[in-house]
Protein backbone atom coordinates (compact mmCIF):
# COMPACT_ATOMS: atom_id res chain seq x y z
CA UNK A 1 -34.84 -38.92 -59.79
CA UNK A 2 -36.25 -35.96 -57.71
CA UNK A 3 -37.52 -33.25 -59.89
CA UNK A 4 -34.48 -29.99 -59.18
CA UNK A 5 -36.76 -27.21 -59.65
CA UNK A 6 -39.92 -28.74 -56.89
CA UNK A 7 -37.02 -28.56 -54.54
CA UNK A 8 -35.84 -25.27 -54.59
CA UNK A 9 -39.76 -24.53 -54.48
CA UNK A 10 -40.14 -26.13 -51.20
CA UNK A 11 -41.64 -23.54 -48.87
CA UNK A 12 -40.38 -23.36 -45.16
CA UNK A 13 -43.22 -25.54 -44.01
CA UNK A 14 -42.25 -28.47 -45.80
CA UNK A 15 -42.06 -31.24 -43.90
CA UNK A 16 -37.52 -31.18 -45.10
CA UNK A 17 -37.99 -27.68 -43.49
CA UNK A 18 -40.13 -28.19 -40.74
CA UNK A 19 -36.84 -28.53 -38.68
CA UNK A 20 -35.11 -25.28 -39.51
CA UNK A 21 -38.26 -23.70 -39.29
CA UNK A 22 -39.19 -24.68 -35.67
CA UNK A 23 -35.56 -23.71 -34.46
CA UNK A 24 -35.61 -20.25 -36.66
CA UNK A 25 -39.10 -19.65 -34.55
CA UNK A 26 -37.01 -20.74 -31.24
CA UNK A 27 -34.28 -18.55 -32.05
CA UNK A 28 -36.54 -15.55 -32.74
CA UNK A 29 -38.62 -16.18 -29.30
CA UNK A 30 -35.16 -16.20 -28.03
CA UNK A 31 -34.00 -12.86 -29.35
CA UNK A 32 -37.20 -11.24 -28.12
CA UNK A 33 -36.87 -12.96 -24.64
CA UNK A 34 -33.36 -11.06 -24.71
CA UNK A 35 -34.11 -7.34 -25.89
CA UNK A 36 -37.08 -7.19 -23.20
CA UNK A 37 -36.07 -8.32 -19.96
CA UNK A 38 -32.48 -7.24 -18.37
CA UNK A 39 -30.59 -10.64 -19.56
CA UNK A 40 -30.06 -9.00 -22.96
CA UNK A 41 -29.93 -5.10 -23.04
CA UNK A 42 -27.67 -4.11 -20.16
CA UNK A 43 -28.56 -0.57 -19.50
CA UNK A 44 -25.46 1.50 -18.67
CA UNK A 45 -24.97 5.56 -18.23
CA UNK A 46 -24.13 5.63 -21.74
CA UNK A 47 -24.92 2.86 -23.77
CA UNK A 48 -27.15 -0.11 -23.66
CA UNK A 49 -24.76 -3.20 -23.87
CA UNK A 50 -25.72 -6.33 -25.11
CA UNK A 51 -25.18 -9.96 -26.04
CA UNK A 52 -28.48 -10.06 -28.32
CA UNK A 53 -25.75 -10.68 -31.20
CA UNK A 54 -24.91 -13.91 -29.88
CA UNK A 55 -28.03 -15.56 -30.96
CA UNK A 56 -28.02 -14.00 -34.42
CA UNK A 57 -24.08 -15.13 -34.87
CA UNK A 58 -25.11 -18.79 -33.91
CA UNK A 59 -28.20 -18.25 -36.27
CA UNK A 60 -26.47 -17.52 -39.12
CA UNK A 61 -23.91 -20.66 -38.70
CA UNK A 62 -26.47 -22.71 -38.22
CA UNK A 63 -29.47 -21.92 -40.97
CA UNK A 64 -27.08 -19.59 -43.41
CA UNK A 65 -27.03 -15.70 -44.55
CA UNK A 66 -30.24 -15.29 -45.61
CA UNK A 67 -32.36 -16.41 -42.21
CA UNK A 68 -29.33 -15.19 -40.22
CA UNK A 69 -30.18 -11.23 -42.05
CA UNK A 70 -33.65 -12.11 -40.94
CA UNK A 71 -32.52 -12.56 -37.14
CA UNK A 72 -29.92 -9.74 -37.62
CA UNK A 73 -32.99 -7.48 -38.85
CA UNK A 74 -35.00 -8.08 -36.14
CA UNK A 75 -32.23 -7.28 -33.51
CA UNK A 76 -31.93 -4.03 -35.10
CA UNK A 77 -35.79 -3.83 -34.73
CA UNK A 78 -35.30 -4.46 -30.86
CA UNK A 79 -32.48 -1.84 -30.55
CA UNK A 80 -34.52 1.07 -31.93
CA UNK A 81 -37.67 -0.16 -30.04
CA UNK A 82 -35.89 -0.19 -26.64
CA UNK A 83 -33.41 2.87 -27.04
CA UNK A 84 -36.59 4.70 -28.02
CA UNK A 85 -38.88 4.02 -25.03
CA UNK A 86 -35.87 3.48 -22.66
CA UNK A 87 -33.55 6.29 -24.00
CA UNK A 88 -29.62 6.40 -22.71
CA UNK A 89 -27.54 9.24 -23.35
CA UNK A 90 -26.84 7.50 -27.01
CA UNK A 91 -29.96 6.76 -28.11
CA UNK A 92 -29.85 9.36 -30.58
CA UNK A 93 -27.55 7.22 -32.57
CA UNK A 94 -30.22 4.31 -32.73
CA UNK A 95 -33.54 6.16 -32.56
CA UNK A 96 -34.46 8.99 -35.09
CA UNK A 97 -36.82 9.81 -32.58
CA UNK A 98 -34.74 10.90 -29.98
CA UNK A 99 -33.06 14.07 -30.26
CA UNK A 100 -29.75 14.88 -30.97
CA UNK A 101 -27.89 16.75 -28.69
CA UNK A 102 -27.84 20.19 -29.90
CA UNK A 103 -30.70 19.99 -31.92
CA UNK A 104 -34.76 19.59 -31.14
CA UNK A 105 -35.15 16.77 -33.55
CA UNK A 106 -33.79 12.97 -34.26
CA UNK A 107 -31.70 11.96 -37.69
CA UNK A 108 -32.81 9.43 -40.29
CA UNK A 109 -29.56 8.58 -40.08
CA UNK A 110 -29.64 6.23 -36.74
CA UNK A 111 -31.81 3.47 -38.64
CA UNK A 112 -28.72 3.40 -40.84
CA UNK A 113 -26.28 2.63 -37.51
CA UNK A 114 -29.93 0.18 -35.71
CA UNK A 115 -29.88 -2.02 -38.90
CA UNK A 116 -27.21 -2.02 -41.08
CA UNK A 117 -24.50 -3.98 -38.78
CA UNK A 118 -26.89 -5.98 -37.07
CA UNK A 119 -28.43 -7.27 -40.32
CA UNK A 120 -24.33 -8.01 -41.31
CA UNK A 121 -24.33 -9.51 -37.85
CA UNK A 122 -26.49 -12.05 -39.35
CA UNK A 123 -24.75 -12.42 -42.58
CA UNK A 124 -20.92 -12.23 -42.31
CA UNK A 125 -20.37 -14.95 -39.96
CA UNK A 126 -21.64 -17.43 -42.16
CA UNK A 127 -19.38 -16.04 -44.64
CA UNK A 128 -16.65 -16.21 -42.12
CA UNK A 129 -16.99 -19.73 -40.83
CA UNK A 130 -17.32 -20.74 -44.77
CA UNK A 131 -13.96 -19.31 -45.20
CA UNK A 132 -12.40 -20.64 -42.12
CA UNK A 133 -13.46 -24.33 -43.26
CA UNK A 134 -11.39 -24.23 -47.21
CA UNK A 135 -7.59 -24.37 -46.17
CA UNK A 136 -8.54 -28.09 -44.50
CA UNK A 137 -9.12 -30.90 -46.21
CA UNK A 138 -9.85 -33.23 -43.06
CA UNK A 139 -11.49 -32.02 -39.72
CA UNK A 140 -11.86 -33.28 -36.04
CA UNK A 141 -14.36 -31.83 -33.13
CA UNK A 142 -11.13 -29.46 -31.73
CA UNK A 143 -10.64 -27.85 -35.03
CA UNK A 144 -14.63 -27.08 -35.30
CA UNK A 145 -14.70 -25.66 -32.24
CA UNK A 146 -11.39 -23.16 -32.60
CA UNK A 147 -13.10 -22.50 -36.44
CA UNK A 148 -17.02 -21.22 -34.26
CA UNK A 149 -14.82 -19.92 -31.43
CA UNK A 150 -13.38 -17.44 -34.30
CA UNK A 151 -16.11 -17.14 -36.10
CA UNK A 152 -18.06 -16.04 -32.99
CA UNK A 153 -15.55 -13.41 -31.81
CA UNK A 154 -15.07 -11.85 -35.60
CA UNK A 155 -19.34 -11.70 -35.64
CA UNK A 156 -19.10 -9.92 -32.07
CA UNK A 157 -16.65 -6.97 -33.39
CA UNK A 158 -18.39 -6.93 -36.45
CA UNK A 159 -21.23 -5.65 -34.28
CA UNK A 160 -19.33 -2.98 -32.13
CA UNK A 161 -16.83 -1.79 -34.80
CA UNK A 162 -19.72 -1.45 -37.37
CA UNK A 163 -21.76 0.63 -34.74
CA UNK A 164 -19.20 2.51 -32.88
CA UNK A 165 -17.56 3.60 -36.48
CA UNK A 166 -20.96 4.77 -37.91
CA UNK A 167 -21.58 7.03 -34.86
CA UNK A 168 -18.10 8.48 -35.33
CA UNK A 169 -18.54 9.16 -39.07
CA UNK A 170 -22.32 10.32 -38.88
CA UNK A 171 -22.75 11.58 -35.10
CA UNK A 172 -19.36 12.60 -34.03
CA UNK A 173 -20.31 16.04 -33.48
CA UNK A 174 -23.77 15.46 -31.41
CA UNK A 175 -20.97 12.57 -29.78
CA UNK A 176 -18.35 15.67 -28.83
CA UNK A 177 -21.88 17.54 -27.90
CA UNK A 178 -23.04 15.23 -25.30
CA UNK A 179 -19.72 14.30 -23.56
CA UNK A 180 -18.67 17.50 -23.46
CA UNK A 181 -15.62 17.37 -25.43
CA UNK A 182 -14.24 18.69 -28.30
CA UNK A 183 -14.51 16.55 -31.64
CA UNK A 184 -10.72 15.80 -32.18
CA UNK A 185 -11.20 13.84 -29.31
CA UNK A 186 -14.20 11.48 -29.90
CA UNK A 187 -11.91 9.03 -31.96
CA UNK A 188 -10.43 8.20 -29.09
CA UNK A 189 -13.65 8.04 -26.65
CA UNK A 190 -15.11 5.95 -29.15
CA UNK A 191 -12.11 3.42 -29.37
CA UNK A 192 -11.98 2.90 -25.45
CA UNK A 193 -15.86 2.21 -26.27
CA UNK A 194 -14.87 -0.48 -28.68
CA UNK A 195 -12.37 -1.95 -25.82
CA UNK A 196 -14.47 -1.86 -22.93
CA UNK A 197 -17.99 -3.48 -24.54
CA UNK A 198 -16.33 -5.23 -27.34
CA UNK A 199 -13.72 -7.34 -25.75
CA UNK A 200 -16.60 -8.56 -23.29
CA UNK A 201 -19.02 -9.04 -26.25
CA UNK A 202 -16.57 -10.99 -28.43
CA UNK A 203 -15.43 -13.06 -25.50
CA UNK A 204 -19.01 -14.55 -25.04
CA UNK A 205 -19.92 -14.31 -28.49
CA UNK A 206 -16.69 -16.67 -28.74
CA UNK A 207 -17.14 -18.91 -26.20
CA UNK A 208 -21.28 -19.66 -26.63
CA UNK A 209 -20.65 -20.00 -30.23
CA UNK A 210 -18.35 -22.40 -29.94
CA UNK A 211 -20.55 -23.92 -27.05
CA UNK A 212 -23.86 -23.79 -28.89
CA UNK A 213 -23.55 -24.44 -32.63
CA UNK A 214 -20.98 -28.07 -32.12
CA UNK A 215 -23.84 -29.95 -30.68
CA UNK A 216 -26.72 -28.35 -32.63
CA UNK A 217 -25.10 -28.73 -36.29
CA UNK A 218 -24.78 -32.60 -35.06
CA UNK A 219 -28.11 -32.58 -34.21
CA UNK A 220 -29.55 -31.25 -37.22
CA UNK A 221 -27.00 -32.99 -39.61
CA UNK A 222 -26.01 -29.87 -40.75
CA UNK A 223 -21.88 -29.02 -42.01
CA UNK A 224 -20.05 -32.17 -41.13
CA UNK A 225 -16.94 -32.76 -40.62
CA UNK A 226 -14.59 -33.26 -43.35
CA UNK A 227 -12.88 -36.69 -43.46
CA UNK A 228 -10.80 -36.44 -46.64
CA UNK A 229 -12.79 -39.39 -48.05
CA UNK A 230 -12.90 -38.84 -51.94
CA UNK A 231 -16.05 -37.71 -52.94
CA UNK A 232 -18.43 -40.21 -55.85
């Protein structure tokens, strides 16, 4: 019998590992191949949208909470690197080093709104596809898919409600400030916000979830299906 504790001490360049580590590293180079060329931050008058939380939703299926925080941390990293050497009228929000309007100096503050839900973008849909699985007790190939479709979609709003509901609670008045507008009326700027980039965003976090993580958790053995066969 395999000693428990040597296990659990296995370090990620085990030779067990060796597989999730290689794809972690892919994942990563993929990431970074996103937040630095125009296939991943889309730079709009306002806002920089983005579908560099599709790789860290499909990460966190695929290799768990804790690598997927790991992916969702360095997303964050990428947003506050690009919104503060390629500012957009936002950037405040993500950058402490760009100015607020209003004011001649950034906030601590936007690390809070650059990490926090992208780091949950890594963590929750694990958590969410986990959840998703208990109520069956057998499973076939259309039920996986319609369980990462979900899970995919929920990791995508997770994203823009997380971000677009920090800015209103910590930057709604430099928000008012810059679109000229009064404050009682940024709720609603922000919600069209939410409709416009997050029904896009959770439609192809949706669909390339579904797409991606099917064939790659039967290639790496990883979740099977549930067959109802008791367990010995």
């Amino acid at each position: 019998m395999k000693n428990k504790s040597s296990t659990k001490s296995r370090g990620l360049f085990h030779k067990d590992n060796m597989q999730d580590t290689i794809l972690l590293c892919l994942f990563i180079a993929i990431i970074l191949v996103l937040a630095f060329t125009p296939l991943g931050m889309i730079q709009l008058p306002l806002i920089k949208a983005t579908i560099l939380h599709v790789p860290v939703i499909i990460g966190s299926v695929l290799f768990g909470p804790k690598k997927g925080a790991v992916l969702g941390f360095l997303f964050g990293l990428c947003s506050f690197v690009s919104n503060t050497f390629t500012p957009t009228a936002l950037s405040f929000a993500f950058s402490p080093l760009i100015p607020a309007p209003g004011t001649d100096s950034g906030s601590w503050l936007a690390l809070v709104i650059c990490f926090i839900p992208r780091i949950l973008v890594g963590v929750l849909p694990w958590f969410v596809f986990q959840l998703l699985r208990l109520p069956f007790k057998k499973e076939n190939y259309q039920l996986r898919t319609i369980q990462l479709v979900i899970t995919g979609a929920v990791g995508a709003f997770v994203n823009t409600a997380f971000v677009m509901g920090l800015i209103y609670v910590l930057f709604r008045d430099a928000y008012a400030s810059m679109k000229g507008v009064g404050v009682d009326a940024v709720l609603g700027l922000i919600m069209g916000v939410v409709a416009t980039n997050g029904v896009p965003e959770a439609i192809a976090a949706a669909v390339l979830t579904g797409a991606v993580c099917l064939p790659m958790q039967r290639l790496m053995k990883r979740d099977p299906l549930k067959t109802g066969a008791p367990k010995e």
